[in-house]
PDB file of N, CA and C in Angstrom:
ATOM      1  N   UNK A   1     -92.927 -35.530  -6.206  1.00  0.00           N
ATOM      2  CA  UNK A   1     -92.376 -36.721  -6.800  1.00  0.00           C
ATOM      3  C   UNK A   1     -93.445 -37.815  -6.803  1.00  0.00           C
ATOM      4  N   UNK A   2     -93.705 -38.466  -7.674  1.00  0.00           N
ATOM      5  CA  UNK A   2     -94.343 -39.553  -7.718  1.00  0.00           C
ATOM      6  C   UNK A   2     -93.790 -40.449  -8.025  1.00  0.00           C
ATOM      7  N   UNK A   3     -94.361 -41.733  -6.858  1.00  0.00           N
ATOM      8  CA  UNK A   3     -94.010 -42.797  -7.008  1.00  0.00           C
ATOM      9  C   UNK A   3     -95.601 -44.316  -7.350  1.00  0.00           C
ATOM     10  N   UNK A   4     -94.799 -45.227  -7.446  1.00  0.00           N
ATOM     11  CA  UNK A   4     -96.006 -46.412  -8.167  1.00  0.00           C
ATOM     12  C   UNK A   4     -96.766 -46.531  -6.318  1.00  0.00           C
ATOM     13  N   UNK A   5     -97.622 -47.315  -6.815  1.00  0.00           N
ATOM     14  CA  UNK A   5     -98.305 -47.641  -5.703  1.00  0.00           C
ATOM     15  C   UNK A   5     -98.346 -48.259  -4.781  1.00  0.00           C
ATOM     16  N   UNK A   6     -97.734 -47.853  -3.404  1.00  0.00           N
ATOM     17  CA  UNK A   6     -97.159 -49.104  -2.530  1.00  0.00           C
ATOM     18  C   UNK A   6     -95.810 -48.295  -2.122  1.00  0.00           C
ATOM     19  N   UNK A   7     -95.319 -47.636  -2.889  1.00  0.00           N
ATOM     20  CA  UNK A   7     -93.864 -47.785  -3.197  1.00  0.00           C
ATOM     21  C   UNK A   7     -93.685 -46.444  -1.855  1.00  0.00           C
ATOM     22  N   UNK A   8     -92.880 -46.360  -1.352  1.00  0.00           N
ATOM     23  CA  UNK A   8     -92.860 -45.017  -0.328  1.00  0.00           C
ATOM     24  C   UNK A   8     -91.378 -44.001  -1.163  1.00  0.00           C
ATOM     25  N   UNK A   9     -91.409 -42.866  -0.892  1.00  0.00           N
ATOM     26  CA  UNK A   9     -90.497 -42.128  -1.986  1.00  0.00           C
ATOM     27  C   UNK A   9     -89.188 -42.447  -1.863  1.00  0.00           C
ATOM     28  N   UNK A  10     -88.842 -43.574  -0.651  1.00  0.00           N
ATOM     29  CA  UNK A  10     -87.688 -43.580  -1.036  1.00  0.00           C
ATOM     30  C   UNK A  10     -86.784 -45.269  -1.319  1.00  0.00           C
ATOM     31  N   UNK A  11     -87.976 -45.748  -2.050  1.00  0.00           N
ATOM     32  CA  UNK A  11     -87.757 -47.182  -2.437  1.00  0.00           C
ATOM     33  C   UNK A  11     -88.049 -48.467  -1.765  1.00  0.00           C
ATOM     34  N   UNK A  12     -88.974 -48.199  -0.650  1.00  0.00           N
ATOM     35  CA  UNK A  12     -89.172 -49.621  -0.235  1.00  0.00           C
ATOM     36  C   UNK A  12     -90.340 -49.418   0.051  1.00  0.00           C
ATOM     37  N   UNK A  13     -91.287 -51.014  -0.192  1.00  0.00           N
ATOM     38  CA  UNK A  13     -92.490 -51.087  -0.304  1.00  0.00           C
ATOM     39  C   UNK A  13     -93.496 -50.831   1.119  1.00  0.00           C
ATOM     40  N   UNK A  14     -94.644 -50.873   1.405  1.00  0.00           N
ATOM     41  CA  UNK A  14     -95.630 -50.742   2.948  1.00  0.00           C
ATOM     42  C   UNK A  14     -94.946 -51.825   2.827  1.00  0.00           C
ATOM     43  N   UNK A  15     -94.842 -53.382   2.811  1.00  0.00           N
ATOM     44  CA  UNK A  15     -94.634 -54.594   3.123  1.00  0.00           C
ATOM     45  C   UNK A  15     -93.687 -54.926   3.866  1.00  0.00           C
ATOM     46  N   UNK A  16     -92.364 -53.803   3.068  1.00  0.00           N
ATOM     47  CA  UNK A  16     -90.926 -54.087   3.422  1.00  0.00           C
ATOM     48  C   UNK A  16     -91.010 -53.669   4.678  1.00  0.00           C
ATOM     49  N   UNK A  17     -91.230 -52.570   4.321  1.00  0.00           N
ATOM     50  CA  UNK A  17     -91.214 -51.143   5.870  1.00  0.00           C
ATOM     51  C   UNK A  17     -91.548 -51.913   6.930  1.00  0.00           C
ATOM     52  N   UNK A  18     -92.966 -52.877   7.145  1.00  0.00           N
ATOM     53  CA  UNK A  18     -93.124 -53.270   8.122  1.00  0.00           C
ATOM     54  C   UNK A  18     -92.232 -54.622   8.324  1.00  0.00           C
ATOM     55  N   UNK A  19     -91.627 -55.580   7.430  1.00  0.00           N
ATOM     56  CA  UNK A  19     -90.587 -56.295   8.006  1.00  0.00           C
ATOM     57  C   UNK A  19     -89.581 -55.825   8.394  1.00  0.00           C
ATOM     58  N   UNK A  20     -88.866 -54.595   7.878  1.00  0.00           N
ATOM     59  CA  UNK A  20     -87.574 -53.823   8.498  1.00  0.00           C
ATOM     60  C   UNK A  20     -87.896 -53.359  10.143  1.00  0.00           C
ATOM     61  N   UNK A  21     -89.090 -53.098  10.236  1.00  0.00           N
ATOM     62  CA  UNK A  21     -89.355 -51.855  11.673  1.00  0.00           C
ATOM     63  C   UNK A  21     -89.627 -53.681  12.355  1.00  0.00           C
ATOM     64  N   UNK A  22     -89.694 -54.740  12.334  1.00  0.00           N
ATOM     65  CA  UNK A  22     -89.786 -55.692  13.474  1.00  0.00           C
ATOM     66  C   UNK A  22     -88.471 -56.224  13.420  1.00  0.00           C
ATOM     67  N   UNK A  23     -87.270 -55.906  12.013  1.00  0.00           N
ATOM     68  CA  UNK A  23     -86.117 -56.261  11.979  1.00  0.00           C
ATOM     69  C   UNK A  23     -85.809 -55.338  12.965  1.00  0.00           C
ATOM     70  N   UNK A  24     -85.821 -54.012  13.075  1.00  0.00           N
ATOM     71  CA  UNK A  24     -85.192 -53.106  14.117  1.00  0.00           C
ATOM     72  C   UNK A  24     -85.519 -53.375  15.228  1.00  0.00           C
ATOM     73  N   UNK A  25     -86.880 -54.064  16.049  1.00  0.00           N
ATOM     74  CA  UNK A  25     -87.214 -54.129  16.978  1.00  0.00           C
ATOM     75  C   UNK A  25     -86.344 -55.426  17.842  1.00  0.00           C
ATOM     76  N   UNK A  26     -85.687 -56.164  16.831  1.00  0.00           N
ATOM     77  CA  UNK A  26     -85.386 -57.050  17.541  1.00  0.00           C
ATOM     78  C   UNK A  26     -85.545 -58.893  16.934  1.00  0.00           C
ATOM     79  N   UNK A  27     -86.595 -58.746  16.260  1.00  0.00           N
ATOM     80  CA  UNK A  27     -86.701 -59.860  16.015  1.00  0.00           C
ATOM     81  C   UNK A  27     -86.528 -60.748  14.661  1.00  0.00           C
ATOM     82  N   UNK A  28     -86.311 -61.865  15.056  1.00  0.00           N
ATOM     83  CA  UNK A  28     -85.413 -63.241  14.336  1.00  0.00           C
ATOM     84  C   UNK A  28     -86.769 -63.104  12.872  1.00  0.00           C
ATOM     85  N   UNK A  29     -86.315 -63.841  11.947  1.00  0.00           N
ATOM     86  CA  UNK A  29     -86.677 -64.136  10.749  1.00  0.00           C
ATOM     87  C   UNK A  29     -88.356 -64.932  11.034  1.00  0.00           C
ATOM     88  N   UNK A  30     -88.585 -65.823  12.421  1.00  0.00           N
ATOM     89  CA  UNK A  30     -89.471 -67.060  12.811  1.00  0.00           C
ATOM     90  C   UNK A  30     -90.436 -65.867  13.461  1.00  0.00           C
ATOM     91  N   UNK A  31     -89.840 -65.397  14.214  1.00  0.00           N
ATOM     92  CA  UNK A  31     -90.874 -64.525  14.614  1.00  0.00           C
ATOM     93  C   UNK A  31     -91.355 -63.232  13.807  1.00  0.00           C
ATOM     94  N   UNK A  32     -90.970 -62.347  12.985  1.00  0.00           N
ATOM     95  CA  UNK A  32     -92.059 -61.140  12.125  1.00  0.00           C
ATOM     96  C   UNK A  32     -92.363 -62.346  11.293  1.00  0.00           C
ATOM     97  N   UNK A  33     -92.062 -63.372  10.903  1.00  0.00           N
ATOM     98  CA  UNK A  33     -93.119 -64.480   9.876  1.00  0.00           C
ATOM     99  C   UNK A  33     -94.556 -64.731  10.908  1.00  0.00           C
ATOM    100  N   UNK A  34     -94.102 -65.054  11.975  1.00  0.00           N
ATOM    101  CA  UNK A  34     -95.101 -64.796  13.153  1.00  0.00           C
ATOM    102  C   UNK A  34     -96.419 -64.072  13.005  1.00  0.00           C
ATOM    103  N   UNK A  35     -95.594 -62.312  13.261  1.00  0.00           N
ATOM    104  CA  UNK A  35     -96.562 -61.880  14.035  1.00  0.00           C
ATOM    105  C   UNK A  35     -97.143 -61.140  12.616  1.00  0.00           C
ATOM    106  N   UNK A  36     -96.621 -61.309  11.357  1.00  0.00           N
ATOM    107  CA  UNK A  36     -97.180 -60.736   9.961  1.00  0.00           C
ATOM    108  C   UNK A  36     -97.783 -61.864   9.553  1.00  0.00           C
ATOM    109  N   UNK A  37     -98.094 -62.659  10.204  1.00  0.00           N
ATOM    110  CA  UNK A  37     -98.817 -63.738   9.614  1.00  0.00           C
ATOM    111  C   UNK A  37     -98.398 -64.080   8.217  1.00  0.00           C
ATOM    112  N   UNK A  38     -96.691 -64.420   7.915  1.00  0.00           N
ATOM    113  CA  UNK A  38     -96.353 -65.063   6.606  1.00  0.00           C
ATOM    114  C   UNK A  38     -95.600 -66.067   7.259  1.00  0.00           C
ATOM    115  N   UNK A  39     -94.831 -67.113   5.364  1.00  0.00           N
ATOM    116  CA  UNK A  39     -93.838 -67.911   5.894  1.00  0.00           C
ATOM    117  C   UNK A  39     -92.633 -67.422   6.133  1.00  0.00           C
ATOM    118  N   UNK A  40     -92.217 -67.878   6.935  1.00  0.00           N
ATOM    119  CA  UNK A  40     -90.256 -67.353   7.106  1.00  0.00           C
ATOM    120  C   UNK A  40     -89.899 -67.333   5.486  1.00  0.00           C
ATOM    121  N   UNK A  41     -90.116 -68.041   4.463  1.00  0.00           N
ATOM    122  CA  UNK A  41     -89.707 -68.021   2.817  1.00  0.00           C
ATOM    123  C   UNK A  41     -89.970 -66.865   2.773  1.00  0.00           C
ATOM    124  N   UNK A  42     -91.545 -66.338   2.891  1.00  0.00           N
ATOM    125  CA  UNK A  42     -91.929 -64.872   2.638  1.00  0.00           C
ATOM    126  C   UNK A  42     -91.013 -63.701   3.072  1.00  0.00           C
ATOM    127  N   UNK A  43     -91.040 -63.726   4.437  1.00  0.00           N
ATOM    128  CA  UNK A  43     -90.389 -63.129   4.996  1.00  0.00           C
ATOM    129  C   UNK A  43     -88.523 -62.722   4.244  1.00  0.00           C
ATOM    130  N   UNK A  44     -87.824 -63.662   3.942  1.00  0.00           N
ATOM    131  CA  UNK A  44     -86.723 -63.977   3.547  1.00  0.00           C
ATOM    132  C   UNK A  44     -86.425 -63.101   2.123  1.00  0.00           C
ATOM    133  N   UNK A  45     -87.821 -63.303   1.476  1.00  0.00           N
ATOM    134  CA  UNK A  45     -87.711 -62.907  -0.259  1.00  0.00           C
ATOM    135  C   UNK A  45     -88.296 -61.174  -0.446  1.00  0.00           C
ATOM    136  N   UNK A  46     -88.889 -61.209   1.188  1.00  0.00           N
ATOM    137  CA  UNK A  46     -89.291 -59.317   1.389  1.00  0.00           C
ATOM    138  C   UNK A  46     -87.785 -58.572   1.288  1.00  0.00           C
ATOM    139  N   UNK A  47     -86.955 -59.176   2.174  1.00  0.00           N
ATOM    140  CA  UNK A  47     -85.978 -58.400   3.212  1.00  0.00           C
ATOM    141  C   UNK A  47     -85.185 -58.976   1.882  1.00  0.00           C
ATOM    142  N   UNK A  48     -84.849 -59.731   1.313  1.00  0.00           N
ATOM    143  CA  UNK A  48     -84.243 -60.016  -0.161  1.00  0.00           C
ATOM    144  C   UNK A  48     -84.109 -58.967  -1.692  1.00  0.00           C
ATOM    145  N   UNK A  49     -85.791 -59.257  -1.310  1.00  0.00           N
ATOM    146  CA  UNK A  49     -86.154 -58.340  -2.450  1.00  0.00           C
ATOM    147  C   UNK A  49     -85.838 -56.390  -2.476  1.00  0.00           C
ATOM    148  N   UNK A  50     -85.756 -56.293  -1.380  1.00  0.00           N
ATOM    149  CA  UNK A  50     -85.739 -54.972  -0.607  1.00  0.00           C
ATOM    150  C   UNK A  50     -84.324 -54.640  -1.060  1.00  0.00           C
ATOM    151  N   UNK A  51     -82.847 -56.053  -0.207  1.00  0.00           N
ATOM    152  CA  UNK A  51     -81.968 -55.595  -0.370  1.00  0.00           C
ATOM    153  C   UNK A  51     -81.449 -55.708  -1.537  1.00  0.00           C
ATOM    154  N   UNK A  52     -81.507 -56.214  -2.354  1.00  0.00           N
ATOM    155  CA  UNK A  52     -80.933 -56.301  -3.843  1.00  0.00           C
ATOM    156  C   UNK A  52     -81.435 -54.957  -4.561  1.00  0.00           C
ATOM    157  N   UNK A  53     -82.670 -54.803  -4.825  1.00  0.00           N
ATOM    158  CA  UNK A  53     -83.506 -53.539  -5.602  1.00  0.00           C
ATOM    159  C   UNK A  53     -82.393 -52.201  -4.908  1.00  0.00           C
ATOM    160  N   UNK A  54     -82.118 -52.108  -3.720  1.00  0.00           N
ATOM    161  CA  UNK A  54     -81.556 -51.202  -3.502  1.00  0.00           C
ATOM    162  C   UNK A  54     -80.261 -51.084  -2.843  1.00  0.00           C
ATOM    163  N   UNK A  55     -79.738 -52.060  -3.366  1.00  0.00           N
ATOM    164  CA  UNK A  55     -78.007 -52.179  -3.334  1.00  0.00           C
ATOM    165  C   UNK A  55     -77.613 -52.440  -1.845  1.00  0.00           C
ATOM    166  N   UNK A  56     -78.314 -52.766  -0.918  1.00  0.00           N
ATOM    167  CA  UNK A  56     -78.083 -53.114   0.856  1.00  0.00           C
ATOM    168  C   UNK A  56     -77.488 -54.562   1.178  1.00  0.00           C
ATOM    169  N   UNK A  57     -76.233 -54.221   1.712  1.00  0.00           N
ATOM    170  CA  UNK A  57     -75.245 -55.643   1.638  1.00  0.00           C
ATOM    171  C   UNK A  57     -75.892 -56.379   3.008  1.00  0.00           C
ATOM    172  N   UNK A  58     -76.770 -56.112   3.801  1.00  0.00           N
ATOM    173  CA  UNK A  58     -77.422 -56.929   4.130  1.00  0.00           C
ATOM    174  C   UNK A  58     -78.318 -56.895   5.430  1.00  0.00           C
ATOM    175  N   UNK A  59     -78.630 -57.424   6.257  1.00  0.00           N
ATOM    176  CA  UNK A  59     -79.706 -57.084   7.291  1.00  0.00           C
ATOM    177  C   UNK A  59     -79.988 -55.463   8.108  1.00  0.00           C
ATOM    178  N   UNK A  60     -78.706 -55.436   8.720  1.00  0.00           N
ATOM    179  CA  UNK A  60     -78.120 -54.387   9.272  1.00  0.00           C
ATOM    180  C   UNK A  60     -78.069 -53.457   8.650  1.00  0.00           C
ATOM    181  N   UNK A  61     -78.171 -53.372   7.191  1.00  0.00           N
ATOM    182  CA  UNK A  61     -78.045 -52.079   5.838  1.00  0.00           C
ATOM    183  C   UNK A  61     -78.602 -51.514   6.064  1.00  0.00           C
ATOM    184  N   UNK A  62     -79.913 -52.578   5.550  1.00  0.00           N
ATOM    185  CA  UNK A  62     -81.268 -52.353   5.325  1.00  0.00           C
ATOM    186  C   UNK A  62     -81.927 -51.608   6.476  1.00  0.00           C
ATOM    187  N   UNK A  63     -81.898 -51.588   7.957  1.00  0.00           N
ATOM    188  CA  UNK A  63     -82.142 -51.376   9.309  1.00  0.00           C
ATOM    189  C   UNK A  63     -82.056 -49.956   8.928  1.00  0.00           C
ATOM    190  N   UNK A  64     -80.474 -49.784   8.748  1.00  0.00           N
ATOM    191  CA  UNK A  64     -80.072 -48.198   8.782  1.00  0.00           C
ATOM    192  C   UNK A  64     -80.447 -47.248   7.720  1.00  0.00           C
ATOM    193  N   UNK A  65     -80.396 -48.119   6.324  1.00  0.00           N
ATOM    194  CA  UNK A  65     -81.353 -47.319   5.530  1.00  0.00           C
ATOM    195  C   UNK A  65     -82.491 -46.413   5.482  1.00  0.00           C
ATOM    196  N   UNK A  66     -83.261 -47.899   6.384  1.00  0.00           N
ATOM    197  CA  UNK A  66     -84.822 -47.338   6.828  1.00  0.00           C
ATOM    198  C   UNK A  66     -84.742 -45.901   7.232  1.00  0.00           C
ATOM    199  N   UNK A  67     -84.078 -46.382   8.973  1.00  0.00           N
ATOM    200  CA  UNK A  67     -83.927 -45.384  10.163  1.00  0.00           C
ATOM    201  C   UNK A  67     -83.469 -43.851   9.025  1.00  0.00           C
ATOM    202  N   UNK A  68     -82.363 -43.782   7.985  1.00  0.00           N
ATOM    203  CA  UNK A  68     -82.025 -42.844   7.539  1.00  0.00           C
ATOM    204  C   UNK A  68     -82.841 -42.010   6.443  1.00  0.00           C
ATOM    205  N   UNK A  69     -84.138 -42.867   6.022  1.00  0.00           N
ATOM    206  CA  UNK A  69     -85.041 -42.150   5.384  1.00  0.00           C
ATOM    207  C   UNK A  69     -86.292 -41.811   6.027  1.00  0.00           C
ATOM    208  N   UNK A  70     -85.887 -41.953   7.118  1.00  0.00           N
ATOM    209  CA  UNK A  70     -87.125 -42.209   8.095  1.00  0.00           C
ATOM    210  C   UNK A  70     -88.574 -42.750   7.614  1.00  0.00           C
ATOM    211  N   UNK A  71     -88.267 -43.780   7.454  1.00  0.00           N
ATOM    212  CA  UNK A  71     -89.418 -45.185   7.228  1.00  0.00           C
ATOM    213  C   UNK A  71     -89.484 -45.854   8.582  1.00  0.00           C
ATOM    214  N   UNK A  72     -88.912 -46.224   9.105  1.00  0.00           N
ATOM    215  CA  UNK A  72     -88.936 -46.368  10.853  1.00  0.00           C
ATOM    216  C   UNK A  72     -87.986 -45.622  11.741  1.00  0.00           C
ATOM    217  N   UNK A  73     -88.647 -45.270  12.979  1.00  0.00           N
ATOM    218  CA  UNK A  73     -88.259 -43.959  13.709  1.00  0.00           C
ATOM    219  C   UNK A  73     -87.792 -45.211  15.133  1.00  0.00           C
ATOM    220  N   UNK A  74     -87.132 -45.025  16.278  1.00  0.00           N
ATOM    221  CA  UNK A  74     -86.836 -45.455  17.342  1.00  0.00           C
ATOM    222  C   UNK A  74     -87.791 -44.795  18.713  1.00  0.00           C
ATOM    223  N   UNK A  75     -88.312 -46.061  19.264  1.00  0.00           N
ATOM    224  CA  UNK A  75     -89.020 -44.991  20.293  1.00  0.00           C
ATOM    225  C   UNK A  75     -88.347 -45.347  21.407  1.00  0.00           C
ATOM    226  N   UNK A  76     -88.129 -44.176  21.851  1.00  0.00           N
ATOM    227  CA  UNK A  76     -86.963 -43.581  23.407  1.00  0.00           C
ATOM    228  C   UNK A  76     -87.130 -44.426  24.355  1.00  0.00           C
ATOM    229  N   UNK A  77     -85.960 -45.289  24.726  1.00  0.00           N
ATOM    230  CA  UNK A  77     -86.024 -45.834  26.389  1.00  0.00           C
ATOM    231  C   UNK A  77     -85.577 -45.176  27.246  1.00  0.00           C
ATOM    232  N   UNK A  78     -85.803 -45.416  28.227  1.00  0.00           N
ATOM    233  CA  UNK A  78     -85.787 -44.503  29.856  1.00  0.00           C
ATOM    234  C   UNK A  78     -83.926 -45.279  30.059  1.00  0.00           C
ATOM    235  N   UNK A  79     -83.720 -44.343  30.518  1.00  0.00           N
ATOM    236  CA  UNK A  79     -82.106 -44.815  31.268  1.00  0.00           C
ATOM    237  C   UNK A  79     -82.809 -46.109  31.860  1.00  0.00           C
ATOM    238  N   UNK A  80     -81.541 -47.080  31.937  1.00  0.00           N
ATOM    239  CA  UNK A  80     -81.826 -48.050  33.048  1.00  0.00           C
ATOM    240  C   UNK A  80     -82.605 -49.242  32.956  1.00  0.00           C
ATOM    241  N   UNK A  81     -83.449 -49.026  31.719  1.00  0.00           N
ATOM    242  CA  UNK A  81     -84.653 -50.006  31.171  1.00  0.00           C
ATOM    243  C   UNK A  81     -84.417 -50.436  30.182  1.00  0.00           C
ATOM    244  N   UNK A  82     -84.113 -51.863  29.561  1.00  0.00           N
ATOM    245  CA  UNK A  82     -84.319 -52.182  28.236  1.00  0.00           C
ATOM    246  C   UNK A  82     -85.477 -53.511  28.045  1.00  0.00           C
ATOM    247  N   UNK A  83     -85.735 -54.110  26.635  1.00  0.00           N
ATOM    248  CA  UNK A  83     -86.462 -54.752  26.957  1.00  0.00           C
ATOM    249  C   UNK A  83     -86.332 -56.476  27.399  1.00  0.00           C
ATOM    250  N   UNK A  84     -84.738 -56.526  27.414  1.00  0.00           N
ATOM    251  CA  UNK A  84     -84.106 -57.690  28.123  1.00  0.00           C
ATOM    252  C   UNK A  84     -83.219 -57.093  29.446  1.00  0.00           C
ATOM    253  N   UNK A  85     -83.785 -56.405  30.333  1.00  0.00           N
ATOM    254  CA  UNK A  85     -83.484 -56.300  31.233  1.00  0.00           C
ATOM    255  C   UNK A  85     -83.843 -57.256  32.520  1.00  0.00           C
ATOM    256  N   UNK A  86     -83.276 -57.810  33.249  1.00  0.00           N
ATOM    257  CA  UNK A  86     -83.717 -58.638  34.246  1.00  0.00           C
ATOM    258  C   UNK A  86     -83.802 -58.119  35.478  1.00  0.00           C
ATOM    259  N   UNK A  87     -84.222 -56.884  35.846  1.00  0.00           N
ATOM    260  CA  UNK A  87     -84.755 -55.862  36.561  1.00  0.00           C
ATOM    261  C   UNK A  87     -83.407 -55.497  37.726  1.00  0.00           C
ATOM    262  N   UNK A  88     -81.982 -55.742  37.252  1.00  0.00           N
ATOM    263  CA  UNK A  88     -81.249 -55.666  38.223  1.00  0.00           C
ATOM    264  C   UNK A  88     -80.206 -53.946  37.247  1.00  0.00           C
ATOM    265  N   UNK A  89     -80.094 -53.280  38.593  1.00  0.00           N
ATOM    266  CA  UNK A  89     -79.742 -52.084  37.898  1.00  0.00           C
ATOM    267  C   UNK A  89     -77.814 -52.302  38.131  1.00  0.00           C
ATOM    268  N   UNK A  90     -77.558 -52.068  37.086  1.00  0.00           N
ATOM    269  CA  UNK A  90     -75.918 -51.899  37.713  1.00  0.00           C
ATOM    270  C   UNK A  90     -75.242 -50.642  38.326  1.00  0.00           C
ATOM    271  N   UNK A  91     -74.381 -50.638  39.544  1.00  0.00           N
ATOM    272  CA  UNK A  91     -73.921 -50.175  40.057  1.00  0.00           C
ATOM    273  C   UNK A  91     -73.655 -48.763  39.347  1.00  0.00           C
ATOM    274  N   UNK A  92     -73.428 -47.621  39.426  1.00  0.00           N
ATOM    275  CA  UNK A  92     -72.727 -46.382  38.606  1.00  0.00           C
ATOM    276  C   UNK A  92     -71.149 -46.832  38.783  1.00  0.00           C
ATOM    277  N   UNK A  93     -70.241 -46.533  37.551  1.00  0.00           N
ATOM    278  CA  UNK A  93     -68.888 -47.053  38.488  1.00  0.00           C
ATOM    279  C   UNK A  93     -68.314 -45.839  39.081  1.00  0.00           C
ATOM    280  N   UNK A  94     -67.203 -46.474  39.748  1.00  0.00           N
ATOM    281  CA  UNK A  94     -66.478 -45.489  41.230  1.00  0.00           C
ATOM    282  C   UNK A  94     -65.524 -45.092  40.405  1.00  0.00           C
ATOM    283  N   UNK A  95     -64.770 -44.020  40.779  1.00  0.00           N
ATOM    284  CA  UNK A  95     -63.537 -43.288  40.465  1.00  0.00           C
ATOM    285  C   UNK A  95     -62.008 -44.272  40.670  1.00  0.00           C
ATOM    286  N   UNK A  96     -60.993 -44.474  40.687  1.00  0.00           N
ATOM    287  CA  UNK A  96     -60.206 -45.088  41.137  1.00  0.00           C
ATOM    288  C   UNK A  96     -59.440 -44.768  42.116  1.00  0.00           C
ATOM    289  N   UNK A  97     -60.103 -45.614  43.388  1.00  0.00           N
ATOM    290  CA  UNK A  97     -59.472 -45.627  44.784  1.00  0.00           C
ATOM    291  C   UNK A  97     -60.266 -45.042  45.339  1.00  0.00           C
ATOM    292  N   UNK A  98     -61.747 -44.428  44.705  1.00  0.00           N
ATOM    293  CA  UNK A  98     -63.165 -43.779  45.933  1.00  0.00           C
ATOM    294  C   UNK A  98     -63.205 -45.196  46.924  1.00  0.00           C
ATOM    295  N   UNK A  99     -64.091 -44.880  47.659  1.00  0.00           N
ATOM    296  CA  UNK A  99     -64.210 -45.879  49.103  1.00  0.00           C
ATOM    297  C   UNK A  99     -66.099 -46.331  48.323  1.00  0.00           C
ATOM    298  N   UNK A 100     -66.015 -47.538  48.567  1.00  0.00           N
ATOM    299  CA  UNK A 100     -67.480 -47.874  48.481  1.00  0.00           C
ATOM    300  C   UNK A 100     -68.627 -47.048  48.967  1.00  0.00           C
ATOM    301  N   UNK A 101     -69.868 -46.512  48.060  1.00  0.00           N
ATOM    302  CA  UNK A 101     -70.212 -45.749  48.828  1.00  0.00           C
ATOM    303  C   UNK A 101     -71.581 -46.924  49.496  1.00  0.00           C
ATOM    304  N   UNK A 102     -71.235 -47.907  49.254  1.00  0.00           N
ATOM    305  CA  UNK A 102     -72.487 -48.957  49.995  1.00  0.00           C
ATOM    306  C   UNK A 102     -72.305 -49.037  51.270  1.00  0.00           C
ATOM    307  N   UNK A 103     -73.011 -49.118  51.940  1.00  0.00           N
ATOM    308  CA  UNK A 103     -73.138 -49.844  53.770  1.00  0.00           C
ATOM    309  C   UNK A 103     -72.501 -51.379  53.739  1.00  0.00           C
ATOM    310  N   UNK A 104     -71.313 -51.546  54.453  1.00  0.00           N
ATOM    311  CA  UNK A 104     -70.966 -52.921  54.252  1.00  0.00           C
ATOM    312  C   UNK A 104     -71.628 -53.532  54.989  1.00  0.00           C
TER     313      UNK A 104
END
């Protein structure tokens, strides 16, 4: 299949791809204007342009689109770790009516 230049085979541009994969990562509109060195406008008329051309009702579409043509992939966290974790692990929960298994 051929496609125009830029274009990846399944409709969204190198440009987009990389604003969607920092949309998946997490971050706000201020920051991939950031770290892609554009304006938030830019930014706005990528993820715009992206979702209109290909019918995506809106941020979150577009995310899953990607992930489903695999244009961005997820890389694996460890149980227990995320990247807003505040290093406190939560308890496993108990059965109802087990006895604490902590040292009081």
């Amino acid at each position: 299949m051929l496609t125009p230049i830029g274009l990846t085979t399944h409709g969204l541009v190198t440009r987009e791809v990389e604003v969607i994969k920092l949309l998946a990562d997490g971050l706000e509109t201020a920051a991939t204007a950031q770290r892609l060195n554009y304006s938030e406008r830019t930014i706005k008329n990528i993820i715009y342009g992206a979702m209109s051309r290909l019918q995506l009702r809106n941020r979150a579409h577009a995310v899953a689109y990607a992930f489903r043509y695999e244009q961005v992939t997820a890389e694996p966290v460890r149980v227990g770790t995320s990247r807003r974790s505040s290093g406190h692990r939560p308890s496993p929960p108990r059965a109802h009516g087990a006895a604490d298994p902590r040292p009081p």
